[in-house]
Structures are given as structure tokens and as C-alpha cells.
C-alpha atoms as a PDB file:
ATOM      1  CA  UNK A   1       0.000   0.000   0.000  1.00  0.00           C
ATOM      2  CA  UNK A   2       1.048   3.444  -1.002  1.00  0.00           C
ATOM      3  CA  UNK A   3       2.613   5.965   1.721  1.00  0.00           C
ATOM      4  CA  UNK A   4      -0.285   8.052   0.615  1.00  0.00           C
ATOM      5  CA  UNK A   5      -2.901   5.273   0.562  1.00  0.00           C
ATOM      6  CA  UNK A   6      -1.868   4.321   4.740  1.00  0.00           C
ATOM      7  CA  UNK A   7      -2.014   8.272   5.232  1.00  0.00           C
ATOM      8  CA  UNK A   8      -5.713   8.102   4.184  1.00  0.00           C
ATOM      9  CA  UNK A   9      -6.622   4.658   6.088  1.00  0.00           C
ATOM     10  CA  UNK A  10      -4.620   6.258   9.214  1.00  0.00           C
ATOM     11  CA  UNK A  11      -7.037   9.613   8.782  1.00  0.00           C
ATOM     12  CA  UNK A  12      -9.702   7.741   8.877  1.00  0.00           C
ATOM     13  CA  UNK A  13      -9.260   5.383  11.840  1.00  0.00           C
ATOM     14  CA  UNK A  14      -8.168   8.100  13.981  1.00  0.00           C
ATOM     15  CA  UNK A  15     -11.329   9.937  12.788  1.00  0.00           C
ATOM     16  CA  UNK A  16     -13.457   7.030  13.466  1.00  0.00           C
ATOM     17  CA  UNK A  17     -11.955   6.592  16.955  1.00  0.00           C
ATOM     18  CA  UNK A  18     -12.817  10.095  17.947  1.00  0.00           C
ATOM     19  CA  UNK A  19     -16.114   9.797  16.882  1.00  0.00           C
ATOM     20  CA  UNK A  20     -16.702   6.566  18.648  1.00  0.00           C
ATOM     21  CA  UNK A  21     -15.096   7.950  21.780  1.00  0.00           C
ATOM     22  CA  UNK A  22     -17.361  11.584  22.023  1.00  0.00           C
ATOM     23  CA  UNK A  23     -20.375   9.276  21.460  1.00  0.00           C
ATOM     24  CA  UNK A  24     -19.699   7.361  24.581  1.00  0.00           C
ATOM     25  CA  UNK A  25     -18.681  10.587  26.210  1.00  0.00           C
ATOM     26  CA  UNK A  26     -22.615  11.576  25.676  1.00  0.00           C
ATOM     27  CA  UNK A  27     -24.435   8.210  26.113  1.00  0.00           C
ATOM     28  CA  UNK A  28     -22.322   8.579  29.663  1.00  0.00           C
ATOM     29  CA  UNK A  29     -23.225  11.921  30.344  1.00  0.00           C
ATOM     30  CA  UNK A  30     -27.099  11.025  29.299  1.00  0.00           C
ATOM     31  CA  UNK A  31     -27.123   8.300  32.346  1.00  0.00           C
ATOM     32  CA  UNK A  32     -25.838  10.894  34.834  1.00  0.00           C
ATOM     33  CA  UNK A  33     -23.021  11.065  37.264  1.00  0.00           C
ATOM     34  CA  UNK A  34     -20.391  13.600  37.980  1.00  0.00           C
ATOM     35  CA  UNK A  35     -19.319  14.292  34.779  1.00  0.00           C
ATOM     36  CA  UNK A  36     -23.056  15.499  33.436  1.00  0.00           C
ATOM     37  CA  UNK A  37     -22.565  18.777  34.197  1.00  0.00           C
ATOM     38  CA  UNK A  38     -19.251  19.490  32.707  1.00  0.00           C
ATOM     39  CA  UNK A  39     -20.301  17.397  29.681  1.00  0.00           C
ATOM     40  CA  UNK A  40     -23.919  20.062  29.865  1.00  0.00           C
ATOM     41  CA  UNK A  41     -22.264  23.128  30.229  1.00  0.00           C
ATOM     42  CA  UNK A  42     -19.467  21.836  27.291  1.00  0.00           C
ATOM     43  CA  UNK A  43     -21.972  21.022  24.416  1.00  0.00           C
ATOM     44  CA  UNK A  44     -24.494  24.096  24.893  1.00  0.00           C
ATOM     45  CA  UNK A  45     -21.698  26.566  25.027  1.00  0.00           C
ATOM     46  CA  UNK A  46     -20.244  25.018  22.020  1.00  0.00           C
ATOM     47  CA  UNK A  47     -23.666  25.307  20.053  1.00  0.00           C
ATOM     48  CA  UNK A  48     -25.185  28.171  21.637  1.00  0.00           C
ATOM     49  CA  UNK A  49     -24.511  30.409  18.048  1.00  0.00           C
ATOM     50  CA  UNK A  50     -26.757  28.468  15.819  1.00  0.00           C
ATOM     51  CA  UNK A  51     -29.071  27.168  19.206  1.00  0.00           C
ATOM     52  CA  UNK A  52     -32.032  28.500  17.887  1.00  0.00           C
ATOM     53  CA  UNK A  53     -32.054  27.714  14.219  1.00  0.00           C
ATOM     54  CA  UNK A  54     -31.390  24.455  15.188  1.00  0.00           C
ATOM     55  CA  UNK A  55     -34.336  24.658  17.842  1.00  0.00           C
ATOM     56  CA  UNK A  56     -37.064  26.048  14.651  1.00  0.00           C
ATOM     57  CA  UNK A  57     -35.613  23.727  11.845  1.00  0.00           C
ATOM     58  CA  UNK A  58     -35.503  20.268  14.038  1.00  0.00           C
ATOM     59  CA  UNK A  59     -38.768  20.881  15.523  1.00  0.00           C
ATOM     60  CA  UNK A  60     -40.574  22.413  12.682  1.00  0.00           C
ATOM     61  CA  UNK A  61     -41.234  25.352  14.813  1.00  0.00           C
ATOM     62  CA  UNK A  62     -43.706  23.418  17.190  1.00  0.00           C
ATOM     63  CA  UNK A  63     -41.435  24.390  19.963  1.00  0.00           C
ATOM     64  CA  UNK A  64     -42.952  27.966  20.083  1.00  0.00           C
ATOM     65  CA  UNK A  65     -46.350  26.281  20.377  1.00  0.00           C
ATOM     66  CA  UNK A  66     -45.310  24.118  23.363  1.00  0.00           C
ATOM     67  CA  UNK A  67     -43.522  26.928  25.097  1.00  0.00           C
ATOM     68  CA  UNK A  68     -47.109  29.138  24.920  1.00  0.00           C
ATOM     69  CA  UNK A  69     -48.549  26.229  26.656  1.00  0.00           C
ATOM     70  CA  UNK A  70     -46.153  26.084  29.171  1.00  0.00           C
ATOM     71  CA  UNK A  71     -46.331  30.189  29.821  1.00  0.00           C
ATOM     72  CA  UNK A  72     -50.175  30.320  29.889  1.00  0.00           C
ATOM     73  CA  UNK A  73     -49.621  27.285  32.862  1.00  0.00           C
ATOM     74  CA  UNK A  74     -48.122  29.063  34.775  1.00  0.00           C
ATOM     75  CA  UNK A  75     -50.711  31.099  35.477  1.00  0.00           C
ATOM     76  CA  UNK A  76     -48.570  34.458  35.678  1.00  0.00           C
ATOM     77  CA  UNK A  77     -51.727  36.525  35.555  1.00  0.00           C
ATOM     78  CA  UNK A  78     -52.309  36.133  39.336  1.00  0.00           C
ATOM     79  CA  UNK A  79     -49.586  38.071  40.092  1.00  0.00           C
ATOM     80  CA  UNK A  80     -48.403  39.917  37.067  1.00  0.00           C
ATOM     81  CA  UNK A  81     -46.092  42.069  39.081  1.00  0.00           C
ATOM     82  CA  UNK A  82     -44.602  38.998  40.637  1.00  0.00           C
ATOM     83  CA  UNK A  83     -41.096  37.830  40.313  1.00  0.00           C
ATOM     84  CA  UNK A  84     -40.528  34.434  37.943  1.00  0.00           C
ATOM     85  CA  UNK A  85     -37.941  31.987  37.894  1.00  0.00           C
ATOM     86  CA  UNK A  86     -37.046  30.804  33.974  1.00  0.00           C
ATOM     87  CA  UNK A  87     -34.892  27.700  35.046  1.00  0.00           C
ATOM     88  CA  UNK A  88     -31.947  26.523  32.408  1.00  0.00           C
ATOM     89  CA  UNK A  89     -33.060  29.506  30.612  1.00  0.00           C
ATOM     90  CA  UNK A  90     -30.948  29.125  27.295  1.00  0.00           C
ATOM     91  CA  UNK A  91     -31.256  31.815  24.700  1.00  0.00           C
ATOM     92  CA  UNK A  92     -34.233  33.211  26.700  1.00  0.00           C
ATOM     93  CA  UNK A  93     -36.945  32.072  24.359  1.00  0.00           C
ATOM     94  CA  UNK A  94     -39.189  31.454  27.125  1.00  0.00           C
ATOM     95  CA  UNK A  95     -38.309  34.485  29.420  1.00  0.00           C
ATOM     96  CA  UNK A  96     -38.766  36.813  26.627  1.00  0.00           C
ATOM     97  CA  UNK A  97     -42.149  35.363  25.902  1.00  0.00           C
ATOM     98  CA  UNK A  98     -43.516  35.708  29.150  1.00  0.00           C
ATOM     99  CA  UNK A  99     -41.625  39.122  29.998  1.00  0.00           C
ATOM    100  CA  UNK A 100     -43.345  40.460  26.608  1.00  0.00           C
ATOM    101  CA  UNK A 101     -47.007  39.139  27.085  1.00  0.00           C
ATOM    102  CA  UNK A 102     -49.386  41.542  27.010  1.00  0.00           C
ATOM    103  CA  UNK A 103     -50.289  42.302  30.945  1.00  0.00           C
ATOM    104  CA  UNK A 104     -47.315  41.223  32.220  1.00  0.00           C
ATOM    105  CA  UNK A 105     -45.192  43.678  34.295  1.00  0.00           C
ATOM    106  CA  UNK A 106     -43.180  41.486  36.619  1.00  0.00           C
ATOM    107  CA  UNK A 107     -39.832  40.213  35.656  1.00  0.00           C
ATOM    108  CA  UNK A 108     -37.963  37.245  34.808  1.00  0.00           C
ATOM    109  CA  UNK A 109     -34.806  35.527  36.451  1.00  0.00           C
ATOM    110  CA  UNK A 110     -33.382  34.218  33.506  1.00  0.00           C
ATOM    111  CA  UNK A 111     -30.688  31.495  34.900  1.00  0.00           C
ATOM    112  CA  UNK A 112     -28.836  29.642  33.067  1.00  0.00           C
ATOM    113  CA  UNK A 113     -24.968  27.513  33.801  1.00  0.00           C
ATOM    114  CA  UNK A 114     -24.191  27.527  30.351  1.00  0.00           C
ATOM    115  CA  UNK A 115     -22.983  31.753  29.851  1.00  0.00           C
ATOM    116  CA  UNK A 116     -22.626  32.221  26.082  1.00  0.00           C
ATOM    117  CA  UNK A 117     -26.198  30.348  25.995  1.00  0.00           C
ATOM    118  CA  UNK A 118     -27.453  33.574  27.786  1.00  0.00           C
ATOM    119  CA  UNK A 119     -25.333  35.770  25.629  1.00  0.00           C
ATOM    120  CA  UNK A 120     -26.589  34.453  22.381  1.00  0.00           C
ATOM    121  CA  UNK A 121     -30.282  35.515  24.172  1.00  0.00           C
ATOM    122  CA  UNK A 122     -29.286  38.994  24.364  1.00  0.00           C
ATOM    123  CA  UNK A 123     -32.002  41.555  22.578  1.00  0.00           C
ATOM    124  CA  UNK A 124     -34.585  39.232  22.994  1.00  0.00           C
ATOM    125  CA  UNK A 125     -38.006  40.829  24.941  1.00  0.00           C
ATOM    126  CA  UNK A 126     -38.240  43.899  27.489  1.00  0.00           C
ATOM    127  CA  UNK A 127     -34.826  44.235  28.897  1.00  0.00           C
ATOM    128  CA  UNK A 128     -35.997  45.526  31.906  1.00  0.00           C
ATOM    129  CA  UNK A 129     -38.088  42.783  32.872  1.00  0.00           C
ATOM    130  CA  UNK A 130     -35.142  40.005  32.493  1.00  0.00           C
ATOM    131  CA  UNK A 131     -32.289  39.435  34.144  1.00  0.00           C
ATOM    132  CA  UNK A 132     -30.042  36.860  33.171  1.00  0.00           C
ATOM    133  CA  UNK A 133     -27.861  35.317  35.678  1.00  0.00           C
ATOM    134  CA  UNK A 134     -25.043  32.806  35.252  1.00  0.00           C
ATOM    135  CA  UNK A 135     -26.534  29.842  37.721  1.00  0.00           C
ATOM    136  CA  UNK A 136     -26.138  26.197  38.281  1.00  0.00           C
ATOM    137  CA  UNK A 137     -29.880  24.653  39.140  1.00  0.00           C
ATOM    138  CA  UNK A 138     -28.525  23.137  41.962  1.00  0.00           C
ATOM    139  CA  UNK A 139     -27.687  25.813  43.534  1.00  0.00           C
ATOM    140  CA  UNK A 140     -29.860  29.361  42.509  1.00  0.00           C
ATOM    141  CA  UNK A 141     -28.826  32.876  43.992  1.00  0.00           C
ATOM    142  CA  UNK A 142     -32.305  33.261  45.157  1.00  0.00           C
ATOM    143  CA  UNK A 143     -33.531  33.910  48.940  1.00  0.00           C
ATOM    144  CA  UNK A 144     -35.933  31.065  50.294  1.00  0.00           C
ATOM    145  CA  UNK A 145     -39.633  32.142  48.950  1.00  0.00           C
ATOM    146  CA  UNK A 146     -38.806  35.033  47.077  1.00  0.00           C
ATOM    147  CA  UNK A 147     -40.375  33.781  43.363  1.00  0.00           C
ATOM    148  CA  UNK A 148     -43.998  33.417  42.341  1.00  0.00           C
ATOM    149  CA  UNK A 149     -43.168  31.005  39.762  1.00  0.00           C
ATOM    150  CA  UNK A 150     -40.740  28.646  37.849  1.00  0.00           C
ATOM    151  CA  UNK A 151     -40.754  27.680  34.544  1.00  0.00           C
ATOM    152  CA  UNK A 152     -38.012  25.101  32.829  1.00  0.00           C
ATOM    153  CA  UNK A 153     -38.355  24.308  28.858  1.00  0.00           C
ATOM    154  CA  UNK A 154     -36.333  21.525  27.522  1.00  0.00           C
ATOM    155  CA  UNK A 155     -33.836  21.381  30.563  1.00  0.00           C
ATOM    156  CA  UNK A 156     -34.336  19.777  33.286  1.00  0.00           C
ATOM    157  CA  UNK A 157     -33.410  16.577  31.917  1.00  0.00           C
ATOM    158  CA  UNK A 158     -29.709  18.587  31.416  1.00  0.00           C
ATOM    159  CA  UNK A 159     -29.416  19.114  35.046  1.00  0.00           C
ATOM    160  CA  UNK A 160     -26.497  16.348  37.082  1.00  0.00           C
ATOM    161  CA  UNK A 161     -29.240  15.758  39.983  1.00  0.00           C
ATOM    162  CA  UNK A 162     -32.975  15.759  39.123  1.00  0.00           C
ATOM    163  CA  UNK A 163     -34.101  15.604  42.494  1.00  0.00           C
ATOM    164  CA  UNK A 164     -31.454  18.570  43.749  1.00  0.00           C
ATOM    165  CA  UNK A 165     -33.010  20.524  41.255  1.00  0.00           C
ATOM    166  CA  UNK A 166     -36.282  19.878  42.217  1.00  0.00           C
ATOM    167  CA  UNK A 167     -35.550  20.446  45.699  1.00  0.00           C
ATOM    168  CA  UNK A 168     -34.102  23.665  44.993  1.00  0.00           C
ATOM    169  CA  UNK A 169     -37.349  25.311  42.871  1.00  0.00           C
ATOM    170  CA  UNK A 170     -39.156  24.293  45.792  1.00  0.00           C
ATOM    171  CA  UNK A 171     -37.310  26.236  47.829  1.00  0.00           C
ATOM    172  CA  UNK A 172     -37.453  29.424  46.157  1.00  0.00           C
ATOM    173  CA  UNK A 173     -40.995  29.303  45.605  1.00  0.00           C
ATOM    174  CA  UNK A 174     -43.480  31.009  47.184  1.00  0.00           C
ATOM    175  CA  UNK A 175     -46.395  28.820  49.372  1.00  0.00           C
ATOM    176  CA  UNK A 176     -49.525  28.440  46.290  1.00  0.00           C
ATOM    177  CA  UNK A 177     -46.690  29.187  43.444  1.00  0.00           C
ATOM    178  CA  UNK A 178     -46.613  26.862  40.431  1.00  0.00           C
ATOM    179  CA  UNK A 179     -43.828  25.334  38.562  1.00  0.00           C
ATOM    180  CA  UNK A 180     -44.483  23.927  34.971  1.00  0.00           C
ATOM    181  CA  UNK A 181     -41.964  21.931  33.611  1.00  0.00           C
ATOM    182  CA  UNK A 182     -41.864  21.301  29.728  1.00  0.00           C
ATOM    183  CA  UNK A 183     -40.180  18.508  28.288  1.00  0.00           C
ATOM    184  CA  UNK A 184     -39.151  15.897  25.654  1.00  0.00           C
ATOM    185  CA  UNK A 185     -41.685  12.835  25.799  1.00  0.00           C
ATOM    186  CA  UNK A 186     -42.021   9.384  24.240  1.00  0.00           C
ATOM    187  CA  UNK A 187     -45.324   8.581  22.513  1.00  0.00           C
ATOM    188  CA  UNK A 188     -47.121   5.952  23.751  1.00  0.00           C
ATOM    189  CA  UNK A 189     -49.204   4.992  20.397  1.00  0.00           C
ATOM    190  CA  UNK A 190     -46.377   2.678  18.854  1.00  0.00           C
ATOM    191  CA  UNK A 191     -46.516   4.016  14.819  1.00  0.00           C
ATOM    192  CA  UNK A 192     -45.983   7.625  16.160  1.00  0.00           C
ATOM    193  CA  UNK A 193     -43.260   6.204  19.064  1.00  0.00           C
ATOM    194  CA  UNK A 194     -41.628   4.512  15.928  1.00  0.00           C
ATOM    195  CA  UNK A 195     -41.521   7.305  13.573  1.00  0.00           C
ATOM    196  CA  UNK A 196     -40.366   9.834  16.198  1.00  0.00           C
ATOM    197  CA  UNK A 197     -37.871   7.828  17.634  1.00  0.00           C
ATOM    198  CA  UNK A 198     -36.350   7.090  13.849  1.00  0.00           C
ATOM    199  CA  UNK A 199     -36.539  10.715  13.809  1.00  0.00           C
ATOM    200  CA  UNK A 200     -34.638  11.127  16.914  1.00  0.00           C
ATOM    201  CA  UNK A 201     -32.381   8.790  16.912  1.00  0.00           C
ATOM    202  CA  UNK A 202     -31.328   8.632  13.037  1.00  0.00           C
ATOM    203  CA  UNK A 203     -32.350  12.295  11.369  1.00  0.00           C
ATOM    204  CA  UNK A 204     -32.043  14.756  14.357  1.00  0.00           C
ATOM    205  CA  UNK A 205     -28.688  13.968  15.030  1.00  0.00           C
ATOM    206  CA  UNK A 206     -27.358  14.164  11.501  1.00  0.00           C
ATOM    207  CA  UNK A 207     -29.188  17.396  10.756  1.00  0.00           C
ATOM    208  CA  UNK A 208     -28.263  18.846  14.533  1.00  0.00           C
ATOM    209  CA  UNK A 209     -24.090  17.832  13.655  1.00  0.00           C
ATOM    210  CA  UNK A 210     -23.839  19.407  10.172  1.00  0.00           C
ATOM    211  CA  UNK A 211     -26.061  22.785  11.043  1.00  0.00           C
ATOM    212  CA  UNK A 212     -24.618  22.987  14.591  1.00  0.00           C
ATOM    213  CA  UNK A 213     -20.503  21.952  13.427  1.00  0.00           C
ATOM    214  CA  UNK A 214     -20.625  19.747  16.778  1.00  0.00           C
ATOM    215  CA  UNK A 215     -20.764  16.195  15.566  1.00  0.00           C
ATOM    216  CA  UNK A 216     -22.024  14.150  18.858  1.00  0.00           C
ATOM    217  CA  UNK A 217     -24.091  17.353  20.876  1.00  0.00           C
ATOM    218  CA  UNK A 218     -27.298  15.775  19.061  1.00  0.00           C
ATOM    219  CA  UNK A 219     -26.365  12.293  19.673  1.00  0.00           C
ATOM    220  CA  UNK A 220     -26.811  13.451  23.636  1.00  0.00           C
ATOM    221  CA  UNK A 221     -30.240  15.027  23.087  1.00  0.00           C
ATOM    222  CA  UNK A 222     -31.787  11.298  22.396  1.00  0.00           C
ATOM    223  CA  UNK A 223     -29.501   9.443  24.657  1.00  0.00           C
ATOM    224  CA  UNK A 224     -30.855  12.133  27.232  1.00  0.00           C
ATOM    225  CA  UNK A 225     -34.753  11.848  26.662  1.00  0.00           C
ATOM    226  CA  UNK A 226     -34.097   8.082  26.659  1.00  0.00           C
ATOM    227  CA  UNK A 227     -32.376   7.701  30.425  1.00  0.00           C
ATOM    228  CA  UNK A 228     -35.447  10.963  31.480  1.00  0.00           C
ATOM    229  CA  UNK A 229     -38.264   9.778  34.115  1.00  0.00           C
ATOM    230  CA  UNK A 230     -41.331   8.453  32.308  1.00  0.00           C
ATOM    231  CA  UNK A 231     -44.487  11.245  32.547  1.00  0.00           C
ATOM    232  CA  UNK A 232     -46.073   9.394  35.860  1.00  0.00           C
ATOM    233  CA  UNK A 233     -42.498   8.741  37.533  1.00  0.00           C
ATOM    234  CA  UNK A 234     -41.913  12.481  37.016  1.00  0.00           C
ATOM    235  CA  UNK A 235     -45.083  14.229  38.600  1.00  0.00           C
ATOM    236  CA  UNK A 236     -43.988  11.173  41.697  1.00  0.00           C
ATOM    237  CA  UNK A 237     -40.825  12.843  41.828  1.00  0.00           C
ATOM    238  CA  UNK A 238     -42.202  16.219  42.128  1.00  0.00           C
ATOM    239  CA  UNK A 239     -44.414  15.630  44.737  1.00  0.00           C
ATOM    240  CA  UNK A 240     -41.524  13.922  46.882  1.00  0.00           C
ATOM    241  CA  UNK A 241     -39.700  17.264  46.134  1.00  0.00           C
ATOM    242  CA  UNK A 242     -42.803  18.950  47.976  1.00  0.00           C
ATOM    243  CA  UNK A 243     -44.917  19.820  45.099  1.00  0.00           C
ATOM    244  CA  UNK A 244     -48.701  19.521  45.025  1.00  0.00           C
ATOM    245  CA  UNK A 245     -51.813  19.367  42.773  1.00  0.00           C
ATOM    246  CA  UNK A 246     -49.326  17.578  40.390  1.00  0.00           C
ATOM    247  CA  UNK A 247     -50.270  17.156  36.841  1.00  0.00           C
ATOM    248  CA  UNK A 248     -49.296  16.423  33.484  1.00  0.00           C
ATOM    249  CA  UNK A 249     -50.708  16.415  29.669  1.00  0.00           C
ATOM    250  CA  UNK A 250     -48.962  14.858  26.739  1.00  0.00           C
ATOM    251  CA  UNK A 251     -48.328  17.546  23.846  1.00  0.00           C
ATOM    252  CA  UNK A 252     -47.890  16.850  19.714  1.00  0.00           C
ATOM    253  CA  UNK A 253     -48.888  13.102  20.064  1.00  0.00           C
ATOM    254  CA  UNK A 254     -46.868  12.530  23.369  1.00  0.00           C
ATOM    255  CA  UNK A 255     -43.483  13.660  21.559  1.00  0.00           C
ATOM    256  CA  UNK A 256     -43.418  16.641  24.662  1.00  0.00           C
ATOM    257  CA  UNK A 257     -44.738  16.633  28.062  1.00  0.00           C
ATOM    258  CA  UNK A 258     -46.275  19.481  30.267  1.00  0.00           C
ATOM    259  CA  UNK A 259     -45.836  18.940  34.032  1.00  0.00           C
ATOM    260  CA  UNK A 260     -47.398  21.275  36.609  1.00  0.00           C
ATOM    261  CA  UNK A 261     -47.118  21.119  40.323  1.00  0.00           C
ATOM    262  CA  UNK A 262     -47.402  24.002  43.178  1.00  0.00           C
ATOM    263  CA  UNK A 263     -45.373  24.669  46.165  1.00  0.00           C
ATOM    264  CA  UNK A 264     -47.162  23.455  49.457  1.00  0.00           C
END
């Protein structure tokens, strides 16, 4: 074989290998553990740029739809003036939304571990009714009972201790306060659990690598939803956190899930 030829063969193994090696890197990280929340911060820093494109073009912009839903739970409009907790808040799509709803003159604790997730956010809704802060879940800069509600969109799955998390929303919310958690689902009616997870697992992370330039950051998203609490072992875990009234619907066929709880 030509010098050339072993050159090429070499490229590629080593390529291979690397591959290979960041997708066990995020199958781990999707189980948990202490190296979640490096592996977290890592990834959504790295993709934070093109976060939102990715966000319209792999969900056909259905995400907007599901984050209305999970605003108008929250059920802001019983204290509009209030102060609101927008948990893993990424780019601030959802604190924008609710800071810029018509009626709303509270504002919106955008946190967020991830910094140039928050950054890429910047512009977006009232300035003067958000303010982002660079926070871990597990551990908010918040005064016990000081928020009258908490919102989290497509994160709490990121966060390294589900229960710690939970734990600590609780604590910053007020007694009667509500906390609606929206999240990635599986559907139960097999033909549209098939097709999505072929989606998920086979289309989203292709698409996700070449728009986002980070080859195994959509190969976690799946791994992630697959090693999440079902819907019903969720709203348990909630109410062990000290959560009551404790529901959930299934959105889109079951492909995302609205949870909805209030402090005790």
C-alpha cells in the first residue's frame, strides 16, 4: 500500500476513533453522574450560536407552540407584578415570551450555567423585565420564597441531579406558586413512538451535527430523553420534592410533556 494510501486509512481510523469515543462521552453523560454537568455546560456553550435555528428547523417550529402552553400554565396573571424563575433559561426564548405578554409587568430571572447560551439571548423581549444570571440549578442565587413562579423548557433533563433541582425550585418558591416543567416525551401509540424515535435517533442527530458543526451534541439530546423519568415517575418525583396538585398532559402526540405542580 502506497505511503499516501496508509495516510488516508490512518485519517480515517483516527477519525473514526474520535467519533466513537465523544459518542460514549454523551451516552455517559445522558445516564448521569459527575461528569453530566461538565459534559452540559461543554456542548451548549459550544452550540449556543446556531441554538435556535437548530431549535425552529428540528422541531418544525412546534417548539414555540409548546412553550405558549407552558407560559399560559403558569398562570402568571395572578400576580403579574410577581417575580418568575425561567430555570436553564438558554437563549431566553421562554423568558422573553412571558416578559413580553401583554399584561405582564413582573420580571424574569433568567438562569442559566451555560454563559454564552445567555449571551446568544441577548435583545430578545423587554430588557428591563429580564435578568439573566449565570446559575447552576442546583444551587440558585435566590432567597428562600422570594419567586412566584418557575418555569423550565427543555432542561431539566440537562441538570447532574434531578431531584437537587427539584428540591431547589421548591425552595425558592413562594407557598400556592406553580412550577411547569416542559419537556421531551415518548409517545405511547407505537406508529408515532416509531416514527419519532427514527426521527430522533437517526435524522435529528445528523441534521443537529452538520447545522450545529458539533458532531455528537445531538447524539446526547436522544440518549438524554431516553435515560429521562417516564411522565407518571416524574409528577412522583415532584411531589416527593414537595410539590402539590401535580399534573401532566402529553403535547404533539406525546413527543413533549407538560408537568405542573405548586409549592405546598
Amino acid at each position: 500500500m502506497a505511503s499516501a494510501e496508509i495516510d488516508v486509512v490512518n485519517a480515517r481510523g483516527a477519525e473514526t476513533a474520535a467519533t466513537a469515543a465523544a459518542t460514549a462521552a454523551a451516552t455517559a453523560a445522558a445516564k448521569g453522574g459527575p461528569e453530566k454537568r461538565a459534559y452540559v455546560q461543554r456542548i451548549f456553550s459550544d452550540i449556543a450560536p446556531r441554538y435556535d435555528l437548530l431549535n425552529r428547523v428540528l422541531s418544525l417550529g412546534i417548539d414555540r407552540l409548546w412553550r405558549r402552553s407552558a407560559i399560559a400554565a403558569l398562570g402568571w396573571s395572578r400576580r403579574p407584578a410577581g417575580a418568575y424563575l425561567d430555570l436553564c433559561a438558554g437563549t431566553l426564548d421562554v423568558s422573553a415570551a412571558l416578559a413580553s405578554t401583554a399584561g405582564f409587568s413582573g420580571r424574569v430571572l433568567a438562569a442559566d450555567f451555560a454563559e454564552p447560551m445567555l449571551r446568544s439571548g441577548r435583545g430578545k423581549g423587554p430588557p428591563n423585565r429580564i435578568d439573566p444570571v449565570v446559575a447552576d440549578a442546583l444551587s440558585l442565587p435566590m432567597a428562600d420564597a422570594k419567586c412566584d413562579g418557575a418555569i423550565v423548557a427543555f432542561g431539566i433533563r440537562n441538570v447532574a441531579g434531578l431531584d437537587e433541582a427539584l428540591r431547589e425550585v421548591a425552595r425558592v418558591l413562594s407557598p400556592g406558586a406553580r412550577f411547569v416543567i416542559l419537556e421531551f416525551s415518548t409517545p405511547s401509540f407505537a406508529p408515532v413512538r416509531a416514527a419519532y424515535l427514527f426521527y430522533f435517533r437517526q435524522i435529528l442527530p445528523l441534521i443537529g451535527g452538520l447545522v450545529s458543526g458539533h458532531a455528537t451534541a445531538y447524539r446526547y439530546l436522544p440518549a438524554s430523553v431516553a435515560n429521562f423519568p417516564d411522565r407518571d415517575l416524574l409528577a412522583d418525583r415532584m411531589r416527593t420534592a414537595g410539590f402539590i396538585n401535580v399534573s401532566w398532559r402529553a403535547l404533539t402526540f406525546g413527543i413533549a410533556a407538560l408537568h405542573v405542580g405548586e409549592k405546598a
